[in-house]
Protein backbone atom coordinates (compact mmCIF):
# COMPACT_ATOMS: atom_id res chain seq x y z
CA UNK A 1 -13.04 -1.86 47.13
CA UNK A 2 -15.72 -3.48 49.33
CA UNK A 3 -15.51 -6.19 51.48
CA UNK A 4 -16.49 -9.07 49.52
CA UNK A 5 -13.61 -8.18 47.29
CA UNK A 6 -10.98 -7.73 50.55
CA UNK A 7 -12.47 -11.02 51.50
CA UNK A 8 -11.88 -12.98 48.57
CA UNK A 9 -8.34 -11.80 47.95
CA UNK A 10 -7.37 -12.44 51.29
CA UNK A 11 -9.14 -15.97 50.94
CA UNK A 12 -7.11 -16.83 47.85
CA UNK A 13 -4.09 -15.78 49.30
CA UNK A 14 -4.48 -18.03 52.07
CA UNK A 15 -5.81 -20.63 50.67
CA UNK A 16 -2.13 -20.31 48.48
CA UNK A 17 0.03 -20.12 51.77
CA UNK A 18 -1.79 -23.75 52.40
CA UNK A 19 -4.20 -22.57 55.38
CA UNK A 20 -7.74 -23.84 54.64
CA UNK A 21 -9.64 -20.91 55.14
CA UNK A 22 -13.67 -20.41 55.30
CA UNK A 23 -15.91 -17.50 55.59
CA UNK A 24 -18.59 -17.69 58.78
CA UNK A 25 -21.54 -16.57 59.16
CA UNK A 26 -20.70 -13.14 59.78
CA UNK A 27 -18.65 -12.80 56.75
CA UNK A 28 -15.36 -12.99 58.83
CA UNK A 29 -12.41 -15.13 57.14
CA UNK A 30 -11.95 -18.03 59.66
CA UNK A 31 -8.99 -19.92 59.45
CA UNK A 32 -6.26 -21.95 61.61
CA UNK A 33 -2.91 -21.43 62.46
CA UNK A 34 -0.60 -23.74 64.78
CA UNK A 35 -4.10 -25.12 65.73
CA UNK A 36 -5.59 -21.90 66.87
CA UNK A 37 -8.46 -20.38 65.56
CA UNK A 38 -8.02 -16.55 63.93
CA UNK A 39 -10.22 -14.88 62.07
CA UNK A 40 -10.06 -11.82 59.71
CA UNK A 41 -12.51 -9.24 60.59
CA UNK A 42 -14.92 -7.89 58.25
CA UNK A 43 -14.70 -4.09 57.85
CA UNK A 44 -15.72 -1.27 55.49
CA UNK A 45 -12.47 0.65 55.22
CA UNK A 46 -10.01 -1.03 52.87
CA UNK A 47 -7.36 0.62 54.71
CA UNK A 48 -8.22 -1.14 57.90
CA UNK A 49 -7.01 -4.70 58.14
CA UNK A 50 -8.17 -6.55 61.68
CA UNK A 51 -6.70 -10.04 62.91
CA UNK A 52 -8.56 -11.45 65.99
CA UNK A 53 -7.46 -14.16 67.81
CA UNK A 54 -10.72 -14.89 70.01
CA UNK A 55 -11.33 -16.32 73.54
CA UNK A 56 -7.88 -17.77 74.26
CA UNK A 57 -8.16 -17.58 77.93
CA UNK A 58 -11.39 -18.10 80.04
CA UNK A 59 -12.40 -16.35 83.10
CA UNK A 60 -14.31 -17.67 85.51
CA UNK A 61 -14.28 -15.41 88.97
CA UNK A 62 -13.72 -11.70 89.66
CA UNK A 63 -10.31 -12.30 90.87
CA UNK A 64 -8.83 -13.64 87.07
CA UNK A 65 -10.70 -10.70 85.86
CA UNK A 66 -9.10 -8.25 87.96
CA UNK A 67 -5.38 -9.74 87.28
CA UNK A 68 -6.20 -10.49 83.49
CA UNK A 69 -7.02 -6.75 83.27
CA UNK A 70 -3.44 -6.58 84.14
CA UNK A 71 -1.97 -9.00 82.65
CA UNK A 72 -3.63 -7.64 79.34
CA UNK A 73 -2.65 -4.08 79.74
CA UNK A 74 0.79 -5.64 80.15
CA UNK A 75 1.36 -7.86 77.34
CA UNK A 76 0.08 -5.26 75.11
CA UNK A 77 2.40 -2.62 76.32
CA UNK A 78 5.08 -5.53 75.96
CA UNK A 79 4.93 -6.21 72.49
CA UNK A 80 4.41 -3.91 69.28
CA UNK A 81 1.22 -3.92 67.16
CA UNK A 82 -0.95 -6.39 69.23
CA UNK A 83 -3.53 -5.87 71.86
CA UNK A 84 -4.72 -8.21 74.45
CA UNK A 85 -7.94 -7.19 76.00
CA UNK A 86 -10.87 -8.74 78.44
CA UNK A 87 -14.31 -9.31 76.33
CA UNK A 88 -17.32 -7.02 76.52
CA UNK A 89 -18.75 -10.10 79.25
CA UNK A 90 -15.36 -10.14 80.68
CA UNK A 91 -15.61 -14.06 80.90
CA UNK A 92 -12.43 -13.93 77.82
CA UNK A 93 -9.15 -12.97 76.85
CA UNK A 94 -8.68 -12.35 73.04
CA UNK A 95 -6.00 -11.17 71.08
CA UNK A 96 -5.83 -9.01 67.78
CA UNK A 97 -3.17 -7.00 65.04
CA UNK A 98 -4.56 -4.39 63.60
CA UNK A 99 -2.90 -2.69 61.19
CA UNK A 100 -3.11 1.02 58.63
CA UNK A 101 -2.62 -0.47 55.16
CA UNK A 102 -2.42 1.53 51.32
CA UNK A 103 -4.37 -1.41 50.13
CA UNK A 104 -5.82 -4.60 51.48
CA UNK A 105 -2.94 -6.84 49.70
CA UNK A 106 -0.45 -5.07 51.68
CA UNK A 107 -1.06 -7.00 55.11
CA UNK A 108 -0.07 -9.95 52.76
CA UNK A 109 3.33 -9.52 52.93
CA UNK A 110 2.91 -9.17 57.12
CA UNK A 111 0.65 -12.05 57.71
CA UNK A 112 3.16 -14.39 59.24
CA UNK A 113 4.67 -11.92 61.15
CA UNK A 114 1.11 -10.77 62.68
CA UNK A 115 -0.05 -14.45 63.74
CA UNK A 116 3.70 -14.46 65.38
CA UNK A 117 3.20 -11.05 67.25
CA UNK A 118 -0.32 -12.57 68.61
CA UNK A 119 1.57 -15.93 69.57
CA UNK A 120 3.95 -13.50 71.40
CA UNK A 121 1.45 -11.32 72.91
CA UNK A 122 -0.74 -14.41 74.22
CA UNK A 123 2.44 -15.64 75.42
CA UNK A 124 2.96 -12.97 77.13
CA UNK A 125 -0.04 -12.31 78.57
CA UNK A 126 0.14 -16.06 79.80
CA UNK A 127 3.27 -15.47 81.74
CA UNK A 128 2.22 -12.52 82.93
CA UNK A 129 -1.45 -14.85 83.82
CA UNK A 130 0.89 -17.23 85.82
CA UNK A 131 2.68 -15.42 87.77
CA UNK A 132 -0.15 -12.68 89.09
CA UNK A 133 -2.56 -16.02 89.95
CA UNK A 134 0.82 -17.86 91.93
CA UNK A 135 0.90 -14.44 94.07
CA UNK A 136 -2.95 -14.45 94.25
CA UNK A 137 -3.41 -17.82 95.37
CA UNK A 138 -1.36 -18.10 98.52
CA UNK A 139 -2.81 -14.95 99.80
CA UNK A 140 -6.33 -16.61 99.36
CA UNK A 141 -5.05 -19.57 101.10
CA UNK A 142 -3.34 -17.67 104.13
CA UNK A 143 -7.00 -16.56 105.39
């Protein structure tokens, strides 16, 4: 099964849970949930399933970098299936499931529970965010 065929069931499908979803330009499935933006990944293996949750948290000096790096490596040992990682620029934090599946319907049956373990694995991250900066920032102020 190629892609355009992955795509399109996983396009009716959501379209039947009631998200609205769209392809991009890329050929990604684009769609919202709670008011975030995910997108389904385009791949050639069928088996392969990919949920990104893209640039939830900006960076903006080498400091966040350094604790995001952290705070990323954290959140994702924290919580099963998801990954939280810094982006190639390392100016982002994203967020992704992926997931092994006998065939590209399976992750059907998992979808809710994915965009949860992302919402728990951002969440994470977050805390983990706040509380490395609130450590950070005094010790910048103290010099």
């Amino acid at each position: 099964m190629g892609w355009t065929e992955i795509r399109d069931l996983h396009v009716e499908f959501l379209a039947e849970q009631g998200f609205r979803p769209k392809v991009d330009d890329e050929g990604d499935i684009h769609f919202r949930y709670e008011g975030r933006h995910h997108f389904i990944m385009e791949t050639p293996d069928e088996h392969y399933f990919h949920l990104l949750f893209p640039n939830f948290f900006p960076l903006s000096n080498e400091a966040e970098v350094e604790e995001a790096a952290l705070a990323a490596s954290a959140a994702s040992r924290a919580t099963k299936v998801a990954k939280v990682y810094l982006n190639p620029a390392q100016d982002n934090v994203s967020a992704s499931v992926e997931l092994l599946v006998g065939e590209p319907a399976d992750v059907h049956a998992h979808l809710l529970r994915c965009l949860g373990i992302i919402g728990t694995a951002t969440g994470k991250f977050l805390e983990e965010m706040s509380a490395r900066l609130a450590v950070v920032a005094p010790a910048e102020n103290a010099s």
